[in-house]
C-alpha atoms as a PDB file:
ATOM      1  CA  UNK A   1     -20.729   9.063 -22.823  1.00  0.00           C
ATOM      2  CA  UNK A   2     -18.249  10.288 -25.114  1.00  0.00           C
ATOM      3  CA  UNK A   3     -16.013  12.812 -24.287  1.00  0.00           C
ATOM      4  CA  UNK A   4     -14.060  15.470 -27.010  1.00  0.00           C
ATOM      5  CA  UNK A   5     -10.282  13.879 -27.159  1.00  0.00           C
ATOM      6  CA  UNK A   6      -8.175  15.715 -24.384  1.00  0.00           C
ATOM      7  CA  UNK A   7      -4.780  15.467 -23.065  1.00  0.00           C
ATOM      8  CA  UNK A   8      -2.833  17.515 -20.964  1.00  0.00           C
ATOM      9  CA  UNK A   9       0.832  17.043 -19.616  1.00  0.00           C
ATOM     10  CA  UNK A  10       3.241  19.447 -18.169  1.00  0.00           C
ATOM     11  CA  UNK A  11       4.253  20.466 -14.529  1.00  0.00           C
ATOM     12  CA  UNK A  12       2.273  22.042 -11.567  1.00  0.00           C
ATOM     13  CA  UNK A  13       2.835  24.586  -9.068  1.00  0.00           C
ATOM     14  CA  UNK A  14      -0.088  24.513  -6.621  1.00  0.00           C
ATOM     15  CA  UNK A  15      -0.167  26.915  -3.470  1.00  0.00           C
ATOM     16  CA  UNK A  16      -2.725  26.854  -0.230  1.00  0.00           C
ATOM     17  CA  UNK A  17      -3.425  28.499   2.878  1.00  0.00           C
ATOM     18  CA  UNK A  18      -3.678  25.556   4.815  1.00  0.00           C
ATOM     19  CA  UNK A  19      -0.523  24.035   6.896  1.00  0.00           C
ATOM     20  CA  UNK A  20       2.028  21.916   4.789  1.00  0.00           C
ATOM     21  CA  UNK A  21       1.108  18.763   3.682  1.00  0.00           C
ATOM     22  CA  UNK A  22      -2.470  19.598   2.645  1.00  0.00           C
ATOM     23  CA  UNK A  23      -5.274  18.204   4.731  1.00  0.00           C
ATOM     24  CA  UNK A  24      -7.422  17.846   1.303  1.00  0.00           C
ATOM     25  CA  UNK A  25      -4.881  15.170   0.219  1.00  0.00           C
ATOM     26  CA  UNK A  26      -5.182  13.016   3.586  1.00  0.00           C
ATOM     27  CA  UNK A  27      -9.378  13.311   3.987  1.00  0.00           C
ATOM     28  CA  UNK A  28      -9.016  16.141   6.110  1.00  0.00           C
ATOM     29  CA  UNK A  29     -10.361  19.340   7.136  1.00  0.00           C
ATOM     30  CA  UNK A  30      -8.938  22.738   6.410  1.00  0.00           C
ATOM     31  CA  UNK A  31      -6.321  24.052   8.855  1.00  0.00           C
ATOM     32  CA  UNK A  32      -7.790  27.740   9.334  1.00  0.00           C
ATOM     33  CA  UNK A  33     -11.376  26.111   8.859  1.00  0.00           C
ATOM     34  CA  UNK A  34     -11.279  27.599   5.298  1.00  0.00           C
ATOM     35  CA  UNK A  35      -9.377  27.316   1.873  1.00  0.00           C
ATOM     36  CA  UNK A  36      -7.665  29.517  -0.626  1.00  0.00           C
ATOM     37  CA  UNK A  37      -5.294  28.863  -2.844  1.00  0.00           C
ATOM     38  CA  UNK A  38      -3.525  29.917  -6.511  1.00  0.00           C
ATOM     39  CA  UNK A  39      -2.765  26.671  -8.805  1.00  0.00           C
ATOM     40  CA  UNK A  40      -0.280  27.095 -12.259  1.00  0.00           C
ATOM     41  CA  UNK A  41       0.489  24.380 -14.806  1.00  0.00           C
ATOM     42  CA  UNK A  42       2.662  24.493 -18.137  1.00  0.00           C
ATOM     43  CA  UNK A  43       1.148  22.189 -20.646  1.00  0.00           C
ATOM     44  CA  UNK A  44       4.559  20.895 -22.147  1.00  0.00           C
ATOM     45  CA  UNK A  45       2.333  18.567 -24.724  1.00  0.00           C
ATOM     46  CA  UNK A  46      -1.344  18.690 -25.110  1.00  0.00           C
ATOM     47  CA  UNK A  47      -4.408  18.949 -27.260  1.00  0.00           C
ATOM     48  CA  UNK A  48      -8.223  19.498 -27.191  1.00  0.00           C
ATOM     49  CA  UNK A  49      -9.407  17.422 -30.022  1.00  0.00           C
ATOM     50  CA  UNK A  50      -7.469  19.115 -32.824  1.00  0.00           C
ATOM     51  CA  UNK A  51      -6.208  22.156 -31.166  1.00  0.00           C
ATOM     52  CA  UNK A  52      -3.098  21.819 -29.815  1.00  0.00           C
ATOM     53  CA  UNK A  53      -2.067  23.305 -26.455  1.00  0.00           C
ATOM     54  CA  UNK A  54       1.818  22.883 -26.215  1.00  0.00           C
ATOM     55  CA  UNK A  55       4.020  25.747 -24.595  1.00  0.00           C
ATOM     56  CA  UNK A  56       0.823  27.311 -23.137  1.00  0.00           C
ATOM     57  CA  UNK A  57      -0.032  28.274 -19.059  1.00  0.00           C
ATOM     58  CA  UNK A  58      -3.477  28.498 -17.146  1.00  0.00           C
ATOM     59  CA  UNK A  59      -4.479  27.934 -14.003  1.00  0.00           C
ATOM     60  CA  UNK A  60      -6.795  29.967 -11.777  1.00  0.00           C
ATOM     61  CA  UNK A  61      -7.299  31.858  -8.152  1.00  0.00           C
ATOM     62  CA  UNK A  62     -10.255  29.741  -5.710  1.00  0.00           C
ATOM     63  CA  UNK A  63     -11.719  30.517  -2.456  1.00  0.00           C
ATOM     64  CA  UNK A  64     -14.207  28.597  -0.411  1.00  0.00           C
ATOM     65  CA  UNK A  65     -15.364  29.744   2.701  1.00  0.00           C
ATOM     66  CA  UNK A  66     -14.886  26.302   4.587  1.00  0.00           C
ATOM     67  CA  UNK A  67     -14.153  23.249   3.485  1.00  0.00           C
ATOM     68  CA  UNK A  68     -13.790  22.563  -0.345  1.00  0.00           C
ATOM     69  CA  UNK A  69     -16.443  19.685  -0.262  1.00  0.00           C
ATOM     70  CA  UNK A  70     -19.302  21.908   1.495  1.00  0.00           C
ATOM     71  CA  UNK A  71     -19.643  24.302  -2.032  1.00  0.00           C
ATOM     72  CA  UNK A  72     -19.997  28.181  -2.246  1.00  0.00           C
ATOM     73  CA  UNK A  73     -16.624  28.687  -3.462  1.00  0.00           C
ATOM     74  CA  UNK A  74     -15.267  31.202  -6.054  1.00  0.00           C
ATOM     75  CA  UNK A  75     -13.055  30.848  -9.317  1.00  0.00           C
ATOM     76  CA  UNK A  76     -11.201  33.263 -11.228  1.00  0.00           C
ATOM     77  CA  UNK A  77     -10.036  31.885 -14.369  1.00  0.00           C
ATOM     78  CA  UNK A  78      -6.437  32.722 -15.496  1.00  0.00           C
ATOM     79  CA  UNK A  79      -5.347  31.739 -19.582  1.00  0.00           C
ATOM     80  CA  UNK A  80      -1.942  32.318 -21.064  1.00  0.00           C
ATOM     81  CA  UNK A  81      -2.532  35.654 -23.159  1.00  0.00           C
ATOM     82  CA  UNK A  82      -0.366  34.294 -25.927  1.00  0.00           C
ATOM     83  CA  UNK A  83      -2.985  31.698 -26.537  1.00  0.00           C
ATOM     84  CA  UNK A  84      -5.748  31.814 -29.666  1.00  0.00           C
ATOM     85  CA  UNK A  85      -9.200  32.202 -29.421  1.00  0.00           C
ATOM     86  CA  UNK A  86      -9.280  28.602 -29.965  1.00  0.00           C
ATOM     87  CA  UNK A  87      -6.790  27.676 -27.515  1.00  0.00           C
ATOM     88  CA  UNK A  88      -8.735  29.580 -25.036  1.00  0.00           C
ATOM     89  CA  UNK A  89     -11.823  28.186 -25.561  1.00  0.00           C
ATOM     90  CA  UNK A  90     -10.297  24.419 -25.251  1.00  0.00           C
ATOM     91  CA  UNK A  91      -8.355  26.112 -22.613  1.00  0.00           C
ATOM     92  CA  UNK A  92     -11.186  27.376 -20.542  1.00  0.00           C
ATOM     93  CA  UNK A  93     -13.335  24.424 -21.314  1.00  0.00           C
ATOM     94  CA  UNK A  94     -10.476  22.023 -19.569  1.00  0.00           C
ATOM     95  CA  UNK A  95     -10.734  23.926 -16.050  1.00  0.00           C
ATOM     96  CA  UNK A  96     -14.163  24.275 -16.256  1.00  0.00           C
ATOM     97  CA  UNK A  97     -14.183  20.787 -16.130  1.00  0.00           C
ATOM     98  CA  UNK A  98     -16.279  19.899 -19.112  1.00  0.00           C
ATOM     99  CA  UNK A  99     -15.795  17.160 -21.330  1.00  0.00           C
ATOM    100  CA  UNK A 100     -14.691  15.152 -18.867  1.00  0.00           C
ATOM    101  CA  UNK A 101     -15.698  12.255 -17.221  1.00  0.00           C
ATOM    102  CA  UNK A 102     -17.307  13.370 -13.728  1.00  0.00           C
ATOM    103  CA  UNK A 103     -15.185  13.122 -10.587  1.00  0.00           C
ATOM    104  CA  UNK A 104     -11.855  12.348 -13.380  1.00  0.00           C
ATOM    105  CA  UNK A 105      -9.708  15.667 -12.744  1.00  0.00           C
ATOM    106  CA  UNK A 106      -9.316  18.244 -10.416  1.00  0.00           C
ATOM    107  CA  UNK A 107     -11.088  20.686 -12.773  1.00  0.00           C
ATOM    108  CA  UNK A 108     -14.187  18.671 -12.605  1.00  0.00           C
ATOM    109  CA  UNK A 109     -14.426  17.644  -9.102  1.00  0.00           C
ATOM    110  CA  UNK A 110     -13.956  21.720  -7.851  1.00  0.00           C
ATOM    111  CA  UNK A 111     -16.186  22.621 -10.563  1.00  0.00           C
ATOM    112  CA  UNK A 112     -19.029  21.482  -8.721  1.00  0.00           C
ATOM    113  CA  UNK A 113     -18.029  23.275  -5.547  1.00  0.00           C
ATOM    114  CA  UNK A 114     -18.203  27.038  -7.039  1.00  0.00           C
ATOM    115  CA  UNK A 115     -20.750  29.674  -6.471  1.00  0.00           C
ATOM    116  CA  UNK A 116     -19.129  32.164  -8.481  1.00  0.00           C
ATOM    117  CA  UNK A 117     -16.892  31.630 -11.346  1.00  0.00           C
ATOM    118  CA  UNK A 118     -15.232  35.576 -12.258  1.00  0.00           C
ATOM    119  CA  UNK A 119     -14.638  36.220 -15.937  1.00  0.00           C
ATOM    120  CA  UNK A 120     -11.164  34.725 -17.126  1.00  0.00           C
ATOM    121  CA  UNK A 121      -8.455  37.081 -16.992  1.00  0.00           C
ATOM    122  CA  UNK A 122      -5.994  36.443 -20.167  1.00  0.00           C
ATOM    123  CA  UNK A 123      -2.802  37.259 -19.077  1.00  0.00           C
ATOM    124  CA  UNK A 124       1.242  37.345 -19.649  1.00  0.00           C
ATOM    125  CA  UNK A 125       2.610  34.426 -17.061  1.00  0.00           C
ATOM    126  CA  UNK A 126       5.657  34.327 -15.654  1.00  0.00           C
ATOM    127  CA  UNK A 127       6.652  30.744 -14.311  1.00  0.00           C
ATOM    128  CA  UNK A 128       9.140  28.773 -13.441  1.00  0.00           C
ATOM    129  CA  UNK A 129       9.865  25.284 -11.872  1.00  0.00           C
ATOM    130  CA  UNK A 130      12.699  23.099 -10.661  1.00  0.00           C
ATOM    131  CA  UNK A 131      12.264  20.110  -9.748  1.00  0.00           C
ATOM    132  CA  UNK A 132      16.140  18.879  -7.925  1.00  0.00           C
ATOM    133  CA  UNK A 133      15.752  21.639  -6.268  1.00  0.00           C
ATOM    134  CA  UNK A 134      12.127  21.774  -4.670  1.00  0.00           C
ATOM    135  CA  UNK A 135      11.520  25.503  -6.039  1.00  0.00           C
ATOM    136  CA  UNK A 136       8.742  27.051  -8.030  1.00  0.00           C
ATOM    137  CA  UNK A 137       7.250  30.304  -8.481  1.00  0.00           C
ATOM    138  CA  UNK A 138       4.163  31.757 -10.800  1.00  0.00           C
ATOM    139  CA  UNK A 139       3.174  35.596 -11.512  1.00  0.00           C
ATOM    140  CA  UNK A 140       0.545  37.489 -13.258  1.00  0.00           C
ATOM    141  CA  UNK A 141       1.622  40.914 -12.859  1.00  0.00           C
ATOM    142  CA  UNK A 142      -1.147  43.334 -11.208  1.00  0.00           C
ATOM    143  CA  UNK A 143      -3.106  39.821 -10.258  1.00  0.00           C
ATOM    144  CA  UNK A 144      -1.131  37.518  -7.747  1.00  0.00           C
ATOM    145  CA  UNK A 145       2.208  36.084  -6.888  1.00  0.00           C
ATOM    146  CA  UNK A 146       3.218  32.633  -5.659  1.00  0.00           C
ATOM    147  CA  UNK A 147       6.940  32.150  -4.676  1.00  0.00           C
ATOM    148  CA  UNK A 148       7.754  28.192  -3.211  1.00  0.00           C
ATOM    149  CA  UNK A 149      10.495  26.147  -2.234  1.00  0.00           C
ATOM    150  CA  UNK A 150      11.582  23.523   0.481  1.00  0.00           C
ATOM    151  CA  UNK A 151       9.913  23.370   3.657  1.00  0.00           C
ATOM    152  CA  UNK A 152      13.219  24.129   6.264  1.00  0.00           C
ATOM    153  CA  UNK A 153      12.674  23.260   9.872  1.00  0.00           C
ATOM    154  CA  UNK A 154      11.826  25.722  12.538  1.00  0.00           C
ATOM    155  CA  UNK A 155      13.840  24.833  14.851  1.00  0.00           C
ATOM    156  CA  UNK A 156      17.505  23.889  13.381  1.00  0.00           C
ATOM    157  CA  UNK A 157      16.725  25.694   9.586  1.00  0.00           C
ATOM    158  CA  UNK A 158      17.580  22.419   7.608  1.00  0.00           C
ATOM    159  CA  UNK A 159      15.809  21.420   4.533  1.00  0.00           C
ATOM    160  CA  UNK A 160      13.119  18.828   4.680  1.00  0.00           C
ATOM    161  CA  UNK A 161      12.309  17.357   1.529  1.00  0.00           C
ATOM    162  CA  UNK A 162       9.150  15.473   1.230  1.00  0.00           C
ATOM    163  CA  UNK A 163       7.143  13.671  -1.513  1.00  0.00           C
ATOM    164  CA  UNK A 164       3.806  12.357  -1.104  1.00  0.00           C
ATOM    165  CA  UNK A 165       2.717   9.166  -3.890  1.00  0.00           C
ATOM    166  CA  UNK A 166      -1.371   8.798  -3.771  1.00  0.00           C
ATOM    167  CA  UNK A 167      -2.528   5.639  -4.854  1.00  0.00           C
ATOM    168  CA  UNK A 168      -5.903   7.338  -5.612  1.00  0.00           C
ATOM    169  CA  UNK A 169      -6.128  10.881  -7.155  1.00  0.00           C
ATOM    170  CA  UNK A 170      -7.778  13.205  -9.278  1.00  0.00           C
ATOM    171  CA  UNK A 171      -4.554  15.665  -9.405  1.00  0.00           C
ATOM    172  CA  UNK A 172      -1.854  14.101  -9.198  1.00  0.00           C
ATOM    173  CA  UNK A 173       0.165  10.945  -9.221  1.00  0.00           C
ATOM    174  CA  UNK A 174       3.317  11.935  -6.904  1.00  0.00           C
ATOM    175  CA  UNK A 175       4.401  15.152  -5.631  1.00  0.00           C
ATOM    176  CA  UNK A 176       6.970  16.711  -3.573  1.00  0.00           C
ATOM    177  CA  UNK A 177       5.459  19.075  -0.686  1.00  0.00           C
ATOM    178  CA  UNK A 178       6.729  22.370  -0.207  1.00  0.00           C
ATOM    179  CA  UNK A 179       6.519  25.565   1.150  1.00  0.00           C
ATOM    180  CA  UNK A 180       4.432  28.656  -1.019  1.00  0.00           C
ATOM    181  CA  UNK A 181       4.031  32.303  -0.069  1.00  0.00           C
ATOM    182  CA  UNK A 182       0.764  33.925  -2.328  1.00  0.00           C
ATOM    183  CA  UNK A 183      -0.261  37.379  -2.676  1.00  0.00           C
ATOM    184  CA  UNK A 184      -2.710  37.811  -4.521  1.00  0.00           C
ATOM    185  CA  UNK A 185      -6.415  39.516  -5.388  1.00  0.00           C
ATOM    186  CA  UNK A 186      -8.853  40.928  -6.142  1.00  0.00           C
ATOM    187  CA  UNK A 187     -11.481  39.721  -7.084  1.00  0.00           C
ATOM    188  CA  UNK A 188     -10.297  36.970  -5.035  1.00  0.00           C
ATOM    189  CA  UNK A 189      -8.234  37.809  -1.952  1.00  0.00           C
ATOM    190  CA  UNK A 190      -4.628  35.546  -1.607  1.00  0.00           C
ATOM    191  CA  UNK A 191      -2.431  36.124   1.424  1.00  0.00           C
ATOM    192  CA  UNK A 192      -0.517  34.078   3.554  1.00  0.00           C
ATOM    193  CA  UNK A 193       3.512  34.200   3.916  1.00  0.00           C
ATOM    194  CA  UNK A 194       3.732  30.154   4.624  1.00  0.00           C
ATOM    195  CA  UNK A 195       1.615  27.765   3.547  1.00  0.00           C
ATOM    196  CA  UNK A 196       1.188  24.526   2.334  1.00  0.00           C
ATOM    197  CA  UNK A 197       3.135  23.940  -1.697  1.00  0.00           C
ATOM    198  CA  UNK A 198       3.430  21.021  -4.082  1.00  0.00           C
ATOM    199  CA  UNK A 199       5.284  20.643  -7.205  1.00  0.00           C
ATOM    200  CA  UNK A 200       4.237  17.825  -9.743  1.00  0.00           C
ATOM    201  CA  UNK A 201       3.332  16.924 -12.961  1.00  0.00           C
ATOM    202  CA  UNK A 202       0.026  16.741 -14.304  1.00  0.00           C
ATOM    203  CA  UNK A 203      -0.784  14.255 -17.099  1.00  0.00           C
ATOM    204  CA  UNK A 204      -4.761  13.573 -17.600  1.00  0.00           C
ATOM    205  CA  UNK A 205      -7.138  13.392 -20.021  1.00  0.00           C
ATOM    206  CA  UNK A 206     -11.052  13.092 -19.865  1.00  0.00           C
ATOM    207  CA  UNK A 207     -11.128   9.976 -18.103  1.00  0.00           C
ATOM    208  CA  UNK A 208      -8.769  10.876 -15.328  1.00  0.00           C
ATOM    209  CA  UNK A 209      -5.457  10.673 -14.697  1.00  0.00           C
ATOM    210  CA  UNK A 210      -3.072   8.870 -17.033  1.00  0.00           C
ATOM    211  CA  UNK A 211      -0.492   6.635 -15.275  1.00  0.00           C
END
């Protein structure tokens, strides 16, 4: 099947309820039996066939009510306000995981999984990312708040600096594992004060990942 040409590449702040390290990367079930979480990307260079998508942010709040892979989850749909009508479309049409080959991204594999996908909020988006020094953070005033950096040990306070490489993925190639702190809602409720983070970038298109 042919696909519209897509490419997206930029970095990744993704924050979840769950316990750090992310039992959805591993083949796991949810910590608390449940997930939520609040993912942000900056699209440093990209294009939906010939509308181009540099300098722009989206990203999106998700519940399920148990496990990702057993369904009836919810979406909310957040695009960069400075973006066009086109570039919101082609936007939009990236998360929702169309025009893309099935079970490629991330976009298309939760796709499937929703109940309910809320109207898109188009939004001002504050983020901001550094990678040396494990840190990232992501808000949409009125709508939610994601602050992240280093997991630090409970019991002496030192850093602990992890990254995870997955020979097989639909997100990401590598990423370093952090800790993320979300507030956020509604329509969909965000709250936990430690949780599981990663920082990494994303570079796909509609067949996948691009390594």
């Amino acid at each position: 099947m042919a696909y519209i040409d897509w490419e997206i590449r930029g970095p990744e702040i993704t924050s979840c309820n769950c316990d750090w390290g992310c039992p959805c990367q591993f083949n796991s079930l949810p910590t608390h039996g449940f997930c939520r979480a609040a993912v942000m990307l900056r699209i440093d260079d990209g294009h939906f066939g010939d509308v181009v998508l540099d300098g722009l942010h989206a990203g999106g709040m998700f519940a399920w009510p148990g496990p990702i892979h057993e369904g009836s989850g919810e979406c909310l749909p957040i695009v960069d306000a400075r973006a066009s009508e086109a570039q919101r479309e082609a936007l939009l049409s990236i998360l929702s995981g169309a025009e893309t080959e099935p079970g490629a991204t991330i976009f298309n594999v939760f796709a499937a999984t929703y109940t309910t996908v809320h109207e898109p909020v188009f939004a001002k988006i504050h983020f901001a990312i550094d990678f040396p020094s494990g840190t990232g953070s992501f808000t949409v005033p009125g709508l939610v708040e994601s602050v992240n950096g280093p997991i630090t040990s409970p019991i002496t306070g030192d850093v602990h600096r992890a990254t995870v490489r997955l020979a097989r993925s639909f997100e990401f190639v590598e990423a370093e594992f952090i800790d993320s702190r979300v507030r956020g809602g509604p329509p969909v409720e965000l709250h936990w004060d430690s949780g599981h983070g990663h920082l990494a970038v994303l570079h796909m298109n509609a067949h996948g990942l691009v390594r």
